[in-house]
PDB file of N, CA and C in Angstrom:
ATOM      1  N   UNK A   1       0.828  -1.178   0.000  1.00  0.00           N
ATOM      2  CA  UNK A   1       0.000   0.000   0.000  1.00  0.00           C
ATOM      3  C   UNK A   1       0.876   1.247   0.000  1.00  0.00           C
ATOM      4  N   UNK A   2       0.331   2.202  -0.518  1.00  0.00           N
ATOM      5  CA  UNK A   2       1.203   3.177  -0.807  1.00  0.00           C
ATOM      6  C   UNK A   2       1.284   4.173   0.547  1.00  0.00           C
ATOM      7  N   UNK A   3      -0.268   4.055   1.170  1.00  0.00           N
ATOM      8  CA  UNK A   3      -0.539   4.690   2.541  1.00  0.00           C
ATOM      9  C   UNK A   3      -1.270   4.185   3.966  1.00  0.00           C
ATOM     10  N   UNK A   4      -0.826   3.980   4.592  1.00  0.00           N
ATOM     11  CA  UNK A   4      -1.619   3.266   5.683  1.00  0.00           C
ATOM     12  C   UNK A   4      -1.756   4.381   6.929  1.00  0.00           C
ATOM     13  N   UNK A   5      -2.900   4.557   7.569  1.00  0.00           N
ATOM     14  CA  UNK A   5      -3.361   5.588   8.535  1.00  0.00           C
ATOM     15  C   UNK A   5      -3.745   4.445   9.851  1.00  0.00           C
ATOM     16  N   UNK A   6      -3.124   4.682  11.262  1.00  0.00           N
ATOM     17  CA  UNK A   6      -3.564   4.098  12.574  1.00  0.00           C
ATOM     18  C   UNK A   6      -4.499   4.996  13.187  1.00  0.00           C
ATOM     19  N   UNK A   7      -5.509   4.927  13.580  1.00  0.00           N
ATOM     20  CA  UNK A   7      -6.136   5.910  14.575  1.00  0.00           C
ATOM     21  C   UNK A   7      -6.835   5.324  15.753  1.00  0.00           C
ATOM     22  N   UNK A   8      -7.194   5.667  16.872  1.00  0.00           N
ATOM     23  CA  UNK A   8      -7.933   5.052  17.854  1.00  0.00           C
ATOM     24  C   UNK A   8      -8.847   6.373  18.285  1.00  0.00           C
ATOM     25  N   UNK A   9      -9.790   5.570  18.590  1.00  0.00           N
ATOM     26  CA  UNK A   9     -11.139   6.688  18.800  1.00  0.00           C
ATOM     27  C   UNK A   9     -10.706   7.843  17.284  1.00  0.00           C
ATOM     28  N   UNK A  10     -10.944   9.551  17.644  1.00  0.00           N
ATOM     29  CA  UNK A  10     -11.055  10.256  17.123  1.00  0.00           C
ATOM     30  C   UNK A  10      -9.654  10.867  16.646  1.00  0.00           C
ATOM     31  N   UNK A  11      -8.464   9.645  17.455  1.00  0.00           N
ATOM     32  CA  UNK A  11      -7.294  10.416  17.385  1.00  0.00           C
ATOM     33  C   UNK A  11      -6.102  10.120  16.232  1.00  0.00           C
ATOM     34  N   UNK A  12      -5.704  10.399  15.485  1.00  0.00           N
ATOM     35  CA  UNK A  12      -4.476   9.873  14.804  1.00  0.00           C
ATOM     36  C   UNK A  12      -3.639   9.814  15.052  1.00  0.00           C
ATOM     37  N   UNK A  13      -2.983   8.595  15.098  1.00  0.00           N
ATOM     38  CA  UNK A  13      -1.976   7.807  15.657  1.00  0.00           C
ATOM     39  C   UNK A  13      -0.693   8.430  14.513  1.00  0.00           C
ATOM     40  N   UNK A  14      -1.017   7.757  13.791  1.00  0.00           N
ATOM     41  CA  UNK A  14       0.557   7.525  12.790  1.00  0.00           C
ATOM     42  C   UNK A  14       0.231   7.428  11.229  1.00  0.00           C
ATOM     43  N   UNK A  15       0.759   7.107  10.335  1.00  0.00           N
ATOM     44  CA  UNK A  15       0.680   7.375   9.233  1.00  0.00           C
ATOM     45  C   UNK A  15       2.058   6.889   8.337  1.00  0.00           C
ATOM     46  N   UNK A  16       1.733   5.714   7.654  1.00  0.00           N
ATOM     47  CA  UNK A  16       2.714   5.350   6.775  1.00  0.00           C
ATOM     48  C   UNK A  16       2.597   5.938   5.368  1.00  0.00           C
ATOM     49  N   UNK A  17       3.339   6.853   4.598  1.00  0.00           N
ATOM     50  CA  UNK A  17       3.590   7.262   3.348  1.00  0.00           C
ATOM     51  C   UNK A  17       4.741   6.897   2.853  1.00  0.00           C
ATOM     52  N   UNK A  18       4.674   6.536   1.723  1.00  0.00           N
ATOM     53  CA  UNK A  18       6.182   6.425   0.839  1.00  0.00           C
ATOM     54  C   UNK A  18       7.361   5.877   1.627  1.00  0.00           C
ATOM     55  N   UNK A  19       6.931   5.301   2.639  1.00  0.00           N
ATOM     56  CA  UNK A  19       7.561   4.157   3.574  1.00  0.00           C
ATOM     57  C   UNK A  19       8.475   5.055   4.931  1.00  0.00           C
ATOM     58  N   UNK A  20       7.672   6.353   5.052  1.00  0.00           N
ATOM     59  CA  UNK A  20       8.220   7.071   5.615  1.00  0.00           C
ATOM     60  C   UNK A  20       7.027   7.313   7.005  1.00  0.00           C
ATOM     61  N   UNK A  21       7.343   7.074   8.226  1.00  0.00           N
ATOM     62  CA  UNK A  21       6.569   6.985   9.148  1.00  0.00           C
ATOM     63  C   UNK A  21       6.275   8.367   9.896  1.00  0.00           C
ATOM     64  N   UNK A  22       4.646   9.104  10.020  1.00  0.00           N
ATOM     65  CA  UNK A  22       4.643  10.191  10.689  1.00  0.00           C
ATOM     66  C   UNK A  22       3.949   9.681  11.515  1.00  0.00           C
ATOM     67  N   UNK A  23       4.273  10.206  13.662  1.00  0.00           N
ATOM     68  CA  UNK A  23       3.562  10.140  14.624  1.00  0.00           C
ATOM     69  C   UNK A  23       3.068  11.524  13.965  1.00  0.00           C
ATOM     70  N   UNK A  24       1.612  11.061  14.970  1.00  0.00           N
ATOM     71  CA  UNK A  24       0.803  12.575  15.397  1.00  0.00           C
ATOM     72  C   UNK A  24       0.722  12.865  16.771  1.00  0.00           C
ATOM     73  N   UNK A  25       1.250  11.447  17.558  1.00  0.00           N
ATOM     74  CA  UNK A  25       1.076  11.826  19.113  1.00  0.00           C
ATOM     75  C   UNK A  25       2.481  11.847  19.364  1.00  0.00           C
ATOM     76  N   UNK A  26       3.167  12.381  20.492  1.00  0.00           N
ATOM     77  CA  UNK A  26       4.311  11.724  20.999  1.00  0.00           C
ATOM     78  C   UNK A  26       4.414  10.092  21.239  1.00  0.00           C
ATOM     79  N   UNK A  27       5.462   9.498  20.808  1.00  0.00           N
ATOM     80  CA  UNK A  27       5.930   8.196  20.678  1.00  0.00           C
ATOM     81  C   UNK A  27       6.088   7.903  22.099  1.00  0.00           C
ATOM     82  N   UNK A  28       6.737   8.420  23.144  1.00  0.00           N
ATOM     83  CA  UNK A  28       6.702   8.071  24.459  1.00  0.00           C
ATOM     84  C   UNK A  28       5.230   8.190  24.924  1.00  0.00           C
ATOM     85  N   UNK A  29       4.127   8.638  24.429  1.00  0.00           N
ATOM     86  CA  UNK A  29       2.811   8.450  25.162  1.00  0.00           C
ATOM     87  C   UNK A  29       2.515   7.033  24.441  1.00  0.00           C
ATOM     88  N   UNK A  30       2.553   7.516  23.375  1.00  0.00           N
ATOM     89  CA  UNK A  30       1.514   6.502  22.163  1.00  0.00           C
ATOM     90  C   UNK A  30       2.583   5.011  22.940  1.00  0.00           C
ATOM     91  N   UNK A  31       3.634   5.069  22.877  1.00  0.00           N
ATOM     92  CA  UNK A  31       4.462   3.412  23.078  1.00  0.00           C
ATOM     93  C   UNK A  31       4.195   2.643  21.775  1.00  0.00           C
ATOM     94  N   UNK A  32       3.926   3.043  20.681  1.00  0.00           N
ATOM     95  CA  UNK A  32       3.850   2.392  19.771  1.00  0.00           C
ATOM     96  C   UNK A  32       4.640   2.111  18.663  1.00  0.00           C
ATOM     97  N   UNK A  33       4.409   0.649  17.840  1.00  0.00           N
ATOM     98  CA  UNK A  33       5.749   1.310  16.694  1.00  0.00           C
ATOM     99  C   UNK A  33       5.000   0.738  15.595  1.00  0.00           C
ATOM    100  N   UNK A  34       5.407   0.803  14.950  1.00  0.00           N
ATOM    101  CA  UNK A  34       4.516   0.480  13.528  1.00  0.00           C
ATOM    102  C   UNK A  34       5.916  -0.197  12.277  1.00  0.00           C
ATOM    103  N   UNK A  35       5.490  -1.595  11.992  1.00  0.00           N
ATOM    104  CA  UNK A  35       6.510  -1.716  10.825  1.00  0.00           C
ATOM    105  C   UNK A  35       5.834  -1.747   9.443  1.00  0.00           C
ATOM    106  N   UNK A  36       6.993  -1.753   8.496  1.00  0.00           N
ATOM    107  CA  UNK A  36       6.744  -1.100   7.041  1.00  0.00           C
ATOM    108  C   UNK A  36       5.343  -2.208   6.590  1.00  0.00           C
ATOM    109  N   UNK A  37       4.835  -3.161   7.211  1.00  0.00           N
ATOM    110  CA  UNK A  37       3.761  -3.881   6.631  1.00  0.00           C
ATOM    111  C   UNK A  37       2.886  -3.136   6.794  1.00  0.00           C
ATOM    112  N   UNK A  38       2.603  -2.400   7.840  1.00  0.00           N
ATOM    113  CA  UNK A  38       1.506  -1.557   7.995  1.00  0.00           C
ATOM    114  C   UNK A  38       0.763  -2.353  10.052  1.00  0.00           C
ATOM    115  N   UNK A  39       1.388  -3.377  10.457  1.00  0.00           N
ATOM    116  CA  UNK A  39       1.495  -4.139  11.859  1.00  0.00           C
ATOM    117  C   UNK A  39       1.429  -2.836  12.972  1.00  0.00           C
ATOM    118  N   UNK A  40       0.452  -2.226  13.518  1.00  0.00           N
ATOM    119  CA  UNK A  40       0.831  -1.501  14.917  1.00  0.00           C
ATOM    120  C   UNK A  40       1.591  -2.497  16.179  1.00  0.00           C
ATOM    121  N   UNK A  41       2.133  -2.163  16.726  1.00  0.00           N
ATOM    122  CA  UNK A  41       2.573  -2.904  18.172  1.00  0.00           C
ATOM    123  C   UNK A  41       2.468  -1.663  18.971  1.00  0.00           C
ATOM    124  N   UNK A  42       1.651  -2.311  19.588  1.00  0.00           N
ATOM    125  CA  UNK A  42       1.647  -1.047  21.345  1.00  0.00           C
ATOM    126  C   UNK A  42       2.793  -2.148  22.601  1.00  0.00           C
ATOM    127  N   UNK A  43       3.809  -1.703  22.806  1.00  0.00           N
ATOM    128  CA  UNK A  43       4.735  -1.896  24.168  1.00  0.00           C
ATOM    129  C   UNK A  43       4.097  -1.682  25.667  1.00  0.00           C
ATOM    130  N   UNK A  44       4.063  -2.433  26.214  1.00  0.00           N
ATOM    131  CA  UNK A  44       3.753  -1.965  27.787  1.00  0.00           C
ATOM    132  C   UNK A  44       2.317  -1.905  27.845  1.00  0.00           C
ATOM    133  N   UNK A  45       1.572  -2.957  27.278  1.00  0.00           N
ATOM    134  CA  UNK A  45       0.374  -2.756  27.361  1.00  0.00           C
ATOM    135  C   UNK A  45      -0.269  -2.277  28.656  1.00  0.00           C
ATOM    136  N   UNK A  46      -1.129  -1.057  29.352  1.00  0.00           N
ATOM    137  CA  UNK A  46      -1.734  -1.013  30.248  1.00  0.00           C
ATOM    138  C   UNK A  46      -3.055  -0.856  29.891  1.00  0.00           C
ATOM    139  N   UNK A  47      -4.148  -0.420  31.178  1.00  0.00           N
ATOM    140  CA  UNK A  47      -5.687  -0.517  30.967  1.00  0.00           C
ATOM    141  C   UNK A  47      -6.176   0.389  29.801  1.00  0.00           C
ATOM    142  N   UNK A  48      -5.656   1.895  30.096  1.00  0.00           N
ATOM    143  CA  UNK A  48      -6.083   3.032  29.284  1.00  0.00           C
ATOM    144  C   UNK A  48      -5.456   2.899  27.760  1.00  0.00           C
ATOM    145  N   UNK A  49      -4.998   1.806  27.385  1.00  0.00           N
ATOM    146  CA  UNK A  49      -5.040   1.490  25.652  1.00  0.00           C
ATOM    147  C   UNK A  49      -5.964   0.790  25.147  1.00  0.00           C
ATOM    148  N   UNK A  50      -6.824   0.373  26.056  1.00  0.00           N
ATOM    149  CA  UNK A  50      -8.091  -0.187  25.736  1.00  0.00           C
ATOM    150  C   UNK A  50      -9.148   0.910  24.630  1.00  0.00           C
ATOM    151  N   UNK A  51      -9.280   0.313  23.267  1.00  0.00           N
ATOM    152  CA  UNK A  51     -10.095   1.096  22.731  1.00  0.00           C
ATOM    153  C   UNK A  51     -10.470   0.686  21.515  1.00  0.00           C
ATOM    154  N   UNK A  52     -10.974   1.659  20.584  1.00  0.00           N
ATOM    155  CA  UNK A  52     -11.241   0.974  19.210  1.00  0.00           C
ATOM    156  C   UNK A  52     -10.165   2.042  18.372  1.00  0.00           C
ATOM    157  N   UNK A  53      -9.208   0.273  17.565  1.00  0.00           N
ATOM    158  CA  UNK A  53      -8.402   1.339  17.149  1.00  0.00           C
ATOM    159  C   UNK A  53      -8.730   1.032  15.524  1.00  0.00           C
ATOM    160  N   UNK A  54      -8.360   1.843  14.383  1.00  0.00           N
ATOM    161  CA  UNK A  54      -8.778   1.725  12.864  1.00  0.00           C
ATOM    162  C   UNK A  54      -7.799   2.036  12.458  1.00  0.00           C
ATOM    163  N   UNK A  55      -7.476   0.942  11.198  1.00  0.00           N
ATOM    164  CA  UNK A  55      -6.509   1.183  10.016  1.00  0.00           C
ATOM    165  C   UNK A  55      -7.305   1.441   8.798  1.00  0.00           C
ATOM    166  N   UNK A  56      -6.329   2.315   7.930  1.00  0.00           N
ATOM    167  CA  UNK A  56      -7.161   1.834   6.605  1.00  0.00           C
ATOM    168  C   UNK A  56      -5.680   2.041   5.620  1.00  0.00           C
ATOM    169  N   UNK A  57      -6.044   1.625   4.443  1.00  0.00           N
ATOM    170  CA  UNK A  57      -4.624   1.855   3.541  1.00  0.00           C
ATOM    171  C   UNK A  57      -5.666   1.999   2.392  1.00  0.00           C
ATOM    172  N   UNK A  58      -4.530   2.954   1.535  1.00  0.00           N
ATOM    173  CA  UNK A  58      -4.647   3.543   0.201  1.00  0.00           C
ATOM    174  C   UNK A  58      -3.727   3.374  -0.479  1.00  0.00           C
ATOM    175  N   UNK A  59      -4.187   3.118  -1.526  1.00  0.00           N
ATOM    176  CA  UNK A  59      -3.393   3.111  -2.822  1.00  0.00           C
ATOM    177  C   UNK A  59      -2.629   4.380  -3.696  1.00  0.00           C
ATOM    178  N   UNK A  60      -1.877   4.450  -4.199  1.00  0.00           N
ATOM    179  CA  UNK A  60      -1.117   5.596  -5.095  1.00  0.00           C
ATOM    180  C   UNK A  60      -1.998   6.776  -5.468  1.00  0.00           C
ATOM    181  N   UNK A  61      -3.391   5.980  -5.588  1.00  0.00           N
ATOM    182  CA  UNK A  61      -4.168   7.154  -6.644  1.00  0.00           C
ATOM    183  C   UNK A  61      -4.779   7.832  -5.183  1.00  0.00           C
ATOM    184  N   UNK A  62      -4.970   7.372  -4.059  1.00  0.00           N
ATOM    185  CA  UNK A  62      -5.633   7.618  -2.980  1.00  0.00           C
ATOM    186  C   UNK A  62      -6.847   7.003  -2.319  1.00  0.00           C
ATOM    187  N   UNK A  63      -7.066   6.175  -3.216  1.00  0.00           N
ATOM    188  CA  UNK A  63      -8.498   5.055  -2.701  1.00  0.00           C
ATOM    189  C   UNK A  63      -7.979   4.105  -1.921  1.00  0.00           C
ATOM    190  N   UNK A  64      -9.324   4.072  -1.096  1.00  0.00           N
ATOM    191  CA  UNK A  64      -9.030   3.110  -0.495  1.00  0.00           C
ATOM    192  C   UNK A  64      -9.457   1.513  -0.673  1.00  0.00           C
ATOM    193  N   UNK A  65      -8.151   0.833  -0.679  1.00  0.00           N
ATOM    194  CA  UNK A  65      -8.157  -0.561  -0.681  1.00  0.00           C
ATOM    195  C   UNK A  65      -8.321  -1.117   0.738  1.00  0.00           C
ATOM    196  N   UNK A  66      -8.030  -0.898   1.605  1.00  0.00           N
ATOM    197  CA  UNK A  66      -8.528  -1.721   3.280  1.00  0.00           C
ATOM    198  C   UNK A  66      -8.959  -1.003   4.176  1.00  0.00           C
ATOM    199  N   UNK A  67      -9.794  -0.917   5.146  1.00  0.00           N
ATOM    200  CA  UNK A  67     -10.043  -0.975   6.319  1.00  0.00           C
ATOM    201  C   UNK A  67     -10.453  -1.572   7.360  1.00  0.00           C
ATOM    202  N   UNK A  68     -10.150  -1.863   7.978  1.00  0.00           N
ATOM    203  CA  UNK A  68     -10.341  -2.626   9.940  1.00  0.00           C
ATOM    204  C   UNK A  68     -10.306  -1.717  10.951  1.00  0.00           C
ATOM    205  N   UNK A  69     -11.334  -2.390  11.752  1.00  0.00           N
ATOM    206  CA  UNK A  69     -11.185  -1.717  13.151  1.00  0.00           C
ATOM    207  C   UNK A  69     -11.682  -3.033  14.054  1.00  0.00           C
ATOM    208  N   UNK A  70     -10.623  -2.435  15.162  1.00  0.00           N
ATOM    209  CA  UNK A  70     -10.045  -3.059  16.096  1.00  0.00           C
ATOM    210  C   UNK A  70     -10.753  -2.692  17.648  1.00  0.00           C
ATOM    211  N   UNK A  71     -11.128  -3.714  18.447  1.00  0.00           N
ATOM    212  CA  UNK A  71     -11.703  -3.253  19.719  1.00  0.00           C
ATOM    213  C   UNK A  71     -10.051  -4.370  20.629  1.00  0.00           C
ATOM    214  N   UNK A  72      -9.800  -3.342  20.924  1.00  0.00           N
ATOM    215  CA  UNK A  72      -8.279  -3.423  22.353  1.00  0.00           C
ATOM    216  C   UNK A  72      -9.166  -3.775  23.497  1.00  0.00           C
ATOM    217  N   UNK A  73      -8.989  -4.704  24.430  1.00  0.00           N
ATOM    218  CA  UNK A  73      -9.146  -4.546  25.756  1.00  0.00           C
ATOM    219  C   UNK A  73      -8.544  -4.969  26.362  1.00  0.00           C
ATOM    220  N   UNK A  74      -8.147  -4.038  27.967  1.00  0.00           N
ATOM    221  CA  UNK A  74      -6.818  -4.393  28.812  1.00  0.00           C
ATOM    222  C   UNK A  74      -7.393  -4.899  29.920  1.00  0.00           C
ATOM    223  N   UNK A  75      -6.679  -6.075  30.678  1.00  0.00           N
ATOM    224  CA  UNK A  75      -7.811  -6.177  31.723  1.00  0.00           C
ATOM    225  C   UNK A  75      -6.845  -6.324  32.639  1.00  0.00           C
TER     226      UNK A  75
END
């Protein structure tokens, strides 16, 4: 995919372009890392990452080819 977007609830996480990775949160809050497949990993799982998180990826032209969403729960 040419673009892949992470978000949870209303917030944007991260953003893969042209294989070049942008946070939107700080990386020491978020604890997250993201590899070039488009895979989130959250580190240190605690309660308050519990949520619904959504990917979607786009293609070159900008359409979208995938989306998922994800319900996290920490217990």
């Amino acid at each position: 995919m040419h673009e892949t977007i992470w978000s949870r609830g209303n917030e944007r996480l991260l953003q893969i372009k042209d294989k070049k990775i942008n946070y939107y949160v700080e990386k020491v809050r978020c604890r997250c890392k993201v590899l070039l497949n488009g895979t989130l990993r959250i580190e240190r799982l605690v309660k308050e990452d519990s949520g619904i998180y959504k990917v979607a990826a786009y293609d070159k032209n900008g359409k979208l080819k995938a989306d998922e969403t994800i319900v996290l729960i920490v217990l």
